[in-house]
PDB file of N, CA and C in Angstrom:
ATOM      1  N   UNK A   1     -13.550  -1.963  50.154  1.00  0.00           N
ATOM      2  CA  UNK A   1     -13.513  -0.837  49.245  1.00  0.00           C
ATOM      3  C   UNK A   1     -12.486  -1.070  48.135  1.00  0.00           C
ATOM      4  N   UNK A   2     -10.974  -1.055  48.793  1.00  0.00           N
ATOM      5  CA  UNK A   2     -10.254  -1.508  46.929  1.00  0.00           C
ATOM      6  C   UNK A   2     -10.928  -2.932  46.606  1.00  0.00           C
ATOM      7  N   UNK A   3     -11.521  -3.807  47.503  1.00  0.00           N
ATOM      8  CA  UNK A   3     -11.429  -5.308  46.260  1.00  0.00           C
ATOM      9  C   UNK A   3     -12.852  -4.521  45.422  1.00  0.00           C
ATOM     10  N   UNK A   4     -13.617  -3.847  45.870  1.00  0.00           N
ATOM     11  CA  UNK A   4     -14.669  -3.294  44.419  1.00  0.00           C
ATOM     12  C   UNK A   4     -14.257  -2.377  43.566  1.00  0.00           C
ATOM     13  N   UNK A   5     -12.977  -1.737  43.965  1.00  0.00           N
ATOM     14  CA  UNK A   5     -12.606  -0.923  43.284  1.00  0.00           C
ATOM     15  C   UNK A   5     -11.842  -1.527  42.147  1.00  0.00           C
ATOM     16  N   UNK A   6     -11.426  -2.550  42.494  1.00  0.00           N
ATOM     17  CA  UNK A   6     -10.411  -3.553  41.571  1.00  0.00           C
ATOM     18  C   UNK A   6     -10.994  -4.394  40.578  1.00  0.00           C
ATOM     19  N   UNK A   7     -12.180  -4.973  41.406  1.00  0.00           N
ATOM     20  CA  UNK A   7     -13.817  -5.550  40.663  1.00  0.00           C
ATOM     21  C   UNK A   7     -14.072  -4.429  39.217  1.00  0.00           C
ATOM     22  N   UNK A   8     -14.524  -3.432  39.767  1.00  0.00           N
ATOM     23  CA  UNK A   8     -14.562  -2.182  38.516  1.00  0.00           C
ATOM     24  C   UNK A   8     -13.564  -2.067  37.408  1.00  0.00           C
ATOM     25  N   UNK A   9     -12.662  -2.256  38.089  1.00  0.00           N
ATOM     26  CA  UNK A   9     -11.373  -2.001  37.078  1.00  0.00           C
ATOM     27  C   UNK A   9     -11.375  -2.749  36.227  1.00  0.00           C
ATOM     28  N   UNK A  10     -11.697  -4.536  37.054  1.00  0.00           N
ATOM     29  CA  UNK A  10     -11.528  -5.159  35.661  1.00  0.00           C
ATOM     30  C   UNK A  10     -12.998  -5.272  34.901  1.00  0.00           C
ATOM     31  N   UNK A  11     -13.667  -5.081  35.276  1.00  0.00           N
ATOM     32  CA  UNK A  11     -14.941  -4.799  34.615  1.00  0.00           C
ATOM     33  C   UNK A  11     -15.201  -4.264  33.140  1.00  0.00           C
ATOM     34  N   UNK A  12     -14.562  -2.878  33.545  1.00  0.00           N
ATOM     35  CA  UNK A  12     -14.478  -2.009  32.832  1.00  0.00           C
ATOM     36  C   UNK A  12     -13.390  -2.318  31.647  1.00  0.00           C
ATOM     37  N   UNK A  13     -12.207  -2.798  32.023  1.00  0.00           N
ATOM     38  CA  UNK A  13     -11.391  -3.719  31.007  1.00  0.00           C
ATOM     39  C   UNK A  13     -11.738  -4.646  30.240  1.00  0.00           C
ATOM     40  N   UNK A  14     -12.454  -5.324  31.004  1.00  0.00           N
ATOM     41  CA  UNK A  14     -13.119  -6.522  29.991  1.00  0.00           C
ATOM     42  C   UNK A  14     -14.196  -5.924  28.873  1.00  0.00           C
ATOM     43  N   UNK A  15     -14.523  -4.923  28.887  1.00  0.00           N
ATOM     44  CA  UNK A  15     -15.624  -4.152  28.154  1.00  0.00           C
ATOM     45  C   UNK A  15     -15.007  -3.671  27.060  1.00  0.00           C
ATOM     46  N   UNK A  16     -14.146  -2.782  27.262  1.00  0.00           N
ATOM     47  CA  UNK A  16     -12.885  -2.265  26.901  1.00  0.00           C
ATOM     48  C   UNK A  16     -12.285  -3.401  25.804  1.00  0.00           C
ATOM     49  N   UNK A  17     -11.734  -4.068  26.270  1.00  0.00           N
ATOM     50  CA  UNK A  17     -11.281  -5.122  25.782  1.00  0.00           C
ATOM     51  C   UNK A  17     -12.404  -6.033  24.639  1.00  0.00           C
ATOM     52  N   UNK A  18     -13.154  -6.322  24.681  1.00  0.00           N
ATOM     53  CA  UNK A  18     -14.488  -6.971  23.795  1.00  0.00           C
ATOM     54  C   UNK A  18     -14.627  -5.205  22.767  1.00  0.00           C
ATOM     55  N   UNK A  19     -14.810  -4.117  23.425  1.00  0.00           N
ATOM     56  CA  UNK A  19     -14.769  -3.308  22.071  1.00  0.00           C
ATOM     57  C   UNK A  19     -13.877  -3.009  21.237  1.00  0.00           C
ATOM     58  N   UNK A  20     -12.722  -3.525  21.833  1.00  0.00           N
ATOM     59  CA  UNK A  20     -11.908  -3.234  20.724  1.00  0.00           C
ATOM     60  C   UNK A  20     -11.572  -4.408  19.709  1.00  0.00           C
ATOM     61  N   UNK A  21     -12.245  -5.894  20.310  1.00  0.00           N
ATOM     62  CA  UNK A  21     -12.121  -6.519  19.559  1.00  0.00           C
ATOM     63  C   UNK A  21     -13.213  -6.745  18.838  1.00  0.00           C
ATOM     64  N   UNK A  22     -14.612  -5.900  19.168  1.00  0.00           N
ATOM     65  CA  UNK A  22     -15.209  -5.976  17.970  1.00  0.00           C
ATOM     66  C   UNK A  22     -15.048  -5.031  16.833  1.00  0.00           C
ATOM     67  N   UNK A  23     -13.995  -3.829  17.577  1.00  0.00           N
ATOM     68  CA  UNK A  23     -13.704  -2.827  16.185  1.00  0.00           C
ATOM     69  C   UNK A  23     -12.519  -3.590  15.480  1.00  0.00           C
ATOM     70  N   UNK A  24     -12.064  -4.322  16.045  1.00  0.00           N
ATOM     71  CA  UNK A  24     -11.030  -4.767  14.962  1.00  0.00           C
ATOM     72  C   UNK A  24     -11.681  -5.639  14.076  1.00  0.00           C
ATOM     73  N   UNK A  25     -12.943  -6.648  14.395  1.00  0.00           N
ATOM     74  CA  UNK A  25     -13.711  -7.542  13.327  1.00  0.00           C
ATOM     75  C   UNK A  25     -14.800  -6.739  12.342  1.00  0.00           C
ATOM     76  N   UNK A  26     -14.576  -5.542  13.040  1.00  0.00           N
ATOM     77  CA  UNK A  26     -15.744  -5.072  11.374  1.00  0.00           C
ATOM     78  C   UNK A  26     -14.478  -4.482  10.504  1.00  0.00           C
ATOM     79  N   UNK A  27     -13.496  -3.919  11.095  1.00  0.00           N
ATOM     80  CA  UNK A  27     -12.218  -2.951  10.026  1.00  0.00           C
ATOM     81  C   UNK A  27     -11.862  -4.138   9.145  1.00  0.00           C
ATOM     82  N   UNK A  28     -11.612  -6.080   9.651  1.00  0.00           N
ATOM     83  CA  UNK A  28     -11.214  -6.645   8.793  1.00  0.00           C
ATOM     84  C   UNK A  28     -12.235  -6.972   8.295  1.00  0.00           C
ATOM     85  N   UNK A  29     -13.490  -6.664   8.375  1.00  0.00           N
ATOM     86  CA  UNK A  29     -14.856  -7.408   7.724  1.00  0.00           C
ATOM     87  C   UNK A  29     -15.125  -6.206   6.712  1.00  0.00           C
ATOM     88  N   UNK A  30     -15.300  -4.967   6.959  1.00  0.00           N
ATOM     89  CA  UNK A  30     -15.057  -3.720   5.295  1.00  0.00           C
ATOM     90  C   UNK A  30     -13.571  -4.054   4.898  1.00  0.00           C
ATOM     91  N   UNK A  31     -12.444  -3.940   5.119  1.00  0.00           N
ATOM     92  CA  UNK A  31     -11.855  -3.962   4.274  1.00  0.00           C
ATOM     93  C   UNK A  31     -11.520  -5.486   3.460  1.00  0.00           C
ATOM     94  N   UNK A  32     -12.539  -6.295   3.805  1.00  0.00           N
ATOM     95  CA  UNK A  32     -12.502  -7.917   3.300  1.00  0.00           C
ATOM     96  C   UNK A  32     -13.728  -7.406   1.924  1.00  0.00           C
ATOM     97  N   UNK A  33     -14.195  -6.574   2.454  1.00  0.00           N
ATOM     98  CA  UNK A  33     -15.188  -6.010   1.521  1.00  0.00           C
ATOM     99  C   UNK A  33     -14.941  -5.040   0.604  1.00  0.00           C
ATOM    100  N   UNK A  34     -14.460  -3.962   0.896  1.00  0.00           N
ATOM    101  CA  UNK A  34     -14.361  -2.873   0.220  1.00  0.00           C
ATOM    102  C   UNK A  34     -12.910  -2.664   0.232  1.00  0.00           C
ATOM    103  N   UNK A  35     -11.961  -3.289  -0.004  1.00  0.00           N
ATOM    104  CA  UNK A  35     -10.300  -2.522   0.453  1.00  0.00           C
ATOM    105  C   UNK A  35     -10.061  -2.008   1.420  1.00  0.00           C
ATOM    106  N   UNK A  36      -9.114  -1.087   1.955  1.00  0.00           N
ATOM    107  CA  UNK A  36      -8.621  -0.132   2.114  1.00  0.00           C
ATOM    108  C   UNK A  36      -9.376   0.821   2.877  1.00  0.00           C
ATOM    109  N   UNK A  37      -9.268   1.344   3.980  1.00  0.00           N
ATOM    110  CA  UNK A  37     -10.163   1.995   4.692  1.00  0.00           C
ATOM    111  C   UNK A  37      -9.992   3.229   4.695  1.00  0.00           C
ATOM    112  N   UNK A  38     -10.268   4.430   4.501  1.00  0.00           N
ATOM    113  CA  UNK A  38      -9.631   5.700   5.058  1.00  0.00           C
ATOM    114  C   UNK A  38      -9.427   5.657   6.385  1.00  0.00           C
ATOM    115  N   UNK A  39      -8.481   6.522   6.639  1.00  0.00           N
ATOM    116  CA  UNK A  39      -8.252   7.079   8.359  1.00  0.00           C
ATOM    117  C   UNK A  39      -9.347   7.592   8.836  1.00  0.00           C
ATOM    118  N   UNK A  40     -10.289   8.355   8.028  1.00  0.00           N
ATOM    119  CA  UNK A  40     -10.857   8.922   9.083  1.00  0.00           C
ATOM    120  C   UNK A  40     -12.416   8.264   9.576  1.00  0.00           C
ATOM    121  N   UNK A  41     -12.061   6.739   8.523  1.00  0.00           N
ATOM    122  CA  UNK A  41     -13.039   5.793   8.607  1.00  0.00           C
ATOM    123  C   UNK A  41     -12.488   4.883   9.880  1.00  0.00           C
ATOM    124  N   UNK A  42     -11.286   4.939   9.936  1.00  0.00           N
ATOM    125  CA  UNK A  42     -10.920   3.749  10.893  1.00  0.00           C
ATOM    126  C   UNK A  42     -10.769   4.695  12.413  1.00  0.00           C
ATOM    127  N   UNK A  43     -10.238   6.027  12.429  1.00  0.00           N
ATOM    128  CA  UNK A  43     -10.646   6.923  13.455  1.00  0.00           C
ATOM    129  C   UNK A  43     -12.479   6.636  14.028  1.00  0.00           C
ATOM    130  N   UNK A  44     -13.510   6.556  13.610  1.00  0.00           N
ATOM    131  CA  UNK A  44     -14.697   6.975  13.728  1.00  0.00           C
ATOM    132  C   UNK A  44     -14.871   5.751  14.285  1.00  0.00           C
ATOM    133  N   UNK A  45     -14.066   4.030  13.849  1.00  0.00           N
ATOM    134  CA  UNK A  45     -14.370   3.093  14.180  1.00  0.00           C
ATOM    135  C   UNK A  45     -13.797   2.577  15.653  1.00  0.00           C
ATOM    136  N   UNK A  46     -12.443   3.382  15.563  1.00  0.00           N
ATOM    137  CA  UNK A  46     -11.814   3.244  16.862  1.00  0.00           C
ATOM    138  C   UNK A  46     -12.514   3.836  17.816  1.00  0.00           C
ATOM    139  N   UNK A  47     -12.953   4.738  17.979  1.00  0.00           N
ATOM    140  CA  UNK A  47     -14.000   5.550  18.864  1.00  0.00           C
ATOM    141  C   UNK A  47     -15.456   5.276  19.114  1.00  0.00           C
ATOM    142  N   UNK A  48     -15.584   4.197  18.435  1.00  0.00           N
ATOM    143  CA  UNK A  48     -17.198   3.865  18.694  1.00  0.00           C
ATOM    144  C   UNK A  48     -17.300   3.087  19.724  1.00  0.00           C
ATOM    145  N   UNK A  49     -18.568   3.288  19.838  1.00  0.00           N
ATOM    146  CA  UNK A  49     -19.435   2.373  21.837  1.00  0.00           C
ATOM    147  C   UNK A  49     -19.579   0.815  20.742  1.00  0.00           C
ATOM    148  N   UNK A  50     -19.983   0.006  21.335  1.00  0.00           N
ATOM    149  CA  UNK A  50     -19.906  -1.030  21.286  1.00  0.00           C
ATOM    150  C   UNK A  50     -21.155  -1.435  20.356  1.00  0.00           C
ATOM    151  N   UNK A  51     -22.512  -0.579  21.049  1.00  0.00           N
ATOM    152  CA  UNK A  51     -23.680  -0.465  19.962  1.00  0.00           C
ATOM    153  C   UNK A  51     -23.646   0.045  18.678  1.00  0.00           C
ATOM    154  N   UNK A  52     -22.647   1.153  18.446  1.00  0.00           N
ATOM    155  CA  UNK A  52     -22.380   1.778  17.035  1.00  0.00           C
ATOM    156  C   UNK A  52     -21.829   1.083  16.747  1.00  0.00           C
ATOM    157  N   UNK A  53     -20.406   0.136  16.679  1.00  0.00           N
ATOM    158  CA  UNK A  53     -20.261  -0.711  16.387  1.00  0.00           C
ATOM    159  C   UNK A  53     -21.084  -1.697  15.595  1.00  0.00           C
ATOM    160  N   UNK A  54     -22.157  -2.665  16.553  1.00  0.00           N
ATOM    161  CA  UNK A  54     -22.870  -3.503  16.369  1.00  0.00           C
ATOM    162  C   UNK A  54     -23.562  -3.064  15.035  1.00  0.00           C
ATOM    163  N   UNK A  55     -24.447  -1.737  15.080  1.00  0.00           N
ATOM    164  CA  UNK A  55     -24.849  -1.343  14.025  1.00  0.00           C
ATOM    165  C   UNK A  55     -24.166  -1.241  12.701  1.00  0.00           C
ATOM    166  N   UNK A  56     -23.361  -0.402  12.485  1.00  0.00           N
ATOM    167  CA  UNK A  56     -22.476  -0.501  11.111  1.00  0.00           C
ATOM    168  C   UNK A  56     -22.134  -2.125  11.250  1.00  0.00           C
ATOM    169  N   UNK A  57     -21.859  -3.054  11.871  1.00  0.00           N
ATOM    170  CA  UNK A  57     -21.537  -4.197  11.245  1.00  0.00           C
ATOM    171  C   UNK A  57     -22.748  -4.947  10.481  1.00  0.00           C
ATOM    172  N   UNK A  58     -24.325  -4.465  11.145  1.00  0.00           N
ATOM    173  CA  UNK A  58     -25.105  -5.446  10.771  1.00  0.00           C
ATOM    174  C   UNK A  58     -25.610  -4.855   8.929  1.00  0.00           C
ATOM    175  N   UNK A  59     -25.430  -3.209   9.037  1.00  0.00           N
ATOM    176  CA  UNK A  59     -25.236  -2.395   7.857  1.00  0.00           C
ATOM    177  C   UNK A  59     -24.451  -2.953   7.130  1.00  0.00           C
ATOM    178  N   UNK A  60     -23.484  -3.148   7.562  1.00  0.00           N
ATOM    179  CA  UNK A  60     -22.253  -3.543   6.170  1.00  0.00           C
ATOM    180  C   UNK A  60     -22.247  -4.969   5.354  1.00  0.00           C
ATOM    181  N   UNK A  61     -23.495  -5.801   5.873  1.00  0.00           N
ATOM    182  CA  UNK A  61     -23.576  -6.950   5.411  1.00  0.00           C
ATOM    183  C   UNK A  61     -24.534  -6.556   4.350  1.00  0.00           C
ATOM    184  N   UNK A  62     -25.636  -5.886   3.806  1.00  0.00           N
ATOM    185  CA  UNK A  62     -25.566  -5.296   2.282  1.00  0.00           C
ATOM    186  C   UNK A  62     -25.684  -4.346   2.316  1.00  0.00           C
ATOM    187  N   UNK A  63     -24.680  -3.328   2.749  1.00  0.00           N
ATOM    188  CA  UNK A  63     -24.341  -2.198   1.798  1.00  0.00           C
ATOM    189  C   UNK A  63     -23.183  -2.512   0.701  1.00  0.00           C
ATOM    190  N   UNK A  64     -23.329  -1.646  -0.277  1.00  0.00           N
ATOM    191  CA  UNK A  64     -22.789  -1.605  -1.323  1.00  0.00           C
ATOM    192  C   UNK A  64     -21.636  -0.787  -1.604  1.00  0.00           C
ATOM    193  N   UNK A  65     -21.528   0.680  -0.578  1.00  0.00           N
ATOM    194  CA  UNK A  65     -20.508   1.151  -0.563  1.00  0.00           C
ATOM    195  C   UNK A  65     -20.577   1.544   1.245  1.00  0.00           C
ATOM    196  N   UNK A  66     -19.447   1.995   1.284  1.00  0.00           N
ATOM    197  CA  UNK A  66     -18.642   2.724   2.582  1.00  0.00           C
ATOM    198  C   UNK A  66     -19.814   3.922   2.770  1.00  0.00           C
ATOM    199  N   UNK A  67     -20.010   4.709   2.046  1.00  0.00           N
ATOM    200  CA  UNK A  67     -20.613   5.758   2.281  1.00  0.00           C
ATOM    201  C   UNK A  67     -22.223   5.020   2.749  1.00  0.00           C
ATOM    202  N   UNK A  68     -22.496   3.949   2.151  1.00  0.00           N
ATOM    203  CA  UNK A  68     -24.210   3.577   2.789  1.00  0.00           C
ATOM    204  C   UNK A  68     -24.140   3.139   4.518  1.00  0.00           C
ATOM    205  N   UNK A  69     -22.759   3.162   4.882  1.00  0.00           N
ATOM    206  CA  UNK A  69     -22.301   2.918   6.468  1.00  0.00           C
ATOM    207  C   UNK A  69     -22.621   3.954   7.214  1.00  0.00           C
ATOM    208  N   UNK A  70     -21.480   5.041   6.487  1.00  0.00           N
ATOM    209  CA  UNK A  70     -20.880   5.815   6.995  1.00  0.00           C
ATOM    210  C   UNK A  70     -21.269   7.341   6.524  1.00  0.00           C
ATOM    211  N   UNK A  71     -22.169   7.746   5.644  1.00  0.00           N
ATOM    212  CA  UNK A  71     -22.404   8.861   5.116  1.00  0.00           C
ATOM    213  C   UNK A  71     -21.151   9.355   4.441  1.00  0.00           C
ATOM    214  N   UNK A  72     -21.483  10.268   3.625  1.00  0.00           N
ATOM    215  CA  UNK A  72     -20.404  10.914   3.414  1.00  0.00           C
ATOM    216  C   UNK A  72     -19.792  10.209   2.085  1.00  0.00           C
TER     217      UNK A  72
END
C-alpha cells in the first residue's frame, strides 16, 4: 500500500513537473514573439492542463497577435 502510494506520488510529479515545463516553453516562445506578457496572460498559462497548453502553443506558431491565442 505506501510503495503505490509513493508510485502515485511520483507519478503525479513527474506530470506536474513536464507541465510546468511546457508552460515555461510557450511563455519564452510568445514572449520571443510578441514581448512582454501580461500577468493575466502568464496567470491563465500557469494554470493550464497540459492539453491547453499544447494547443495555444500549436496556435501561436501563426498567430499574429496575443489576442488570436487568447481572446480578448
Amino acid at each position: 500500500m505506501l510503495r503505490e502510494t509513493a508510485m502515485e506520488w511520483t507519478q503525479e510529479w513527474l506530470r506536474e513537473g513536464e507541465r510546468a515545463g511546457e508552460a515555461k516553453m510557450l511563455v519564452r516562445m510568445l514572449e520571443g514573439k510578441f514581448g512582454a506578457l501580461r500577468e493575466d496572460i502568464r496567470q491563465r498559462i500557469n494554470t493550464a492542463d497540459s492539453e491547453q497548453l499544447f494547443d495555444w502553443a500549436e496556435c501561436a506558431l501563426t498567430a499574429e497577435s496575443l489576442s488570436e491565442i487568447f481572446g480578448s
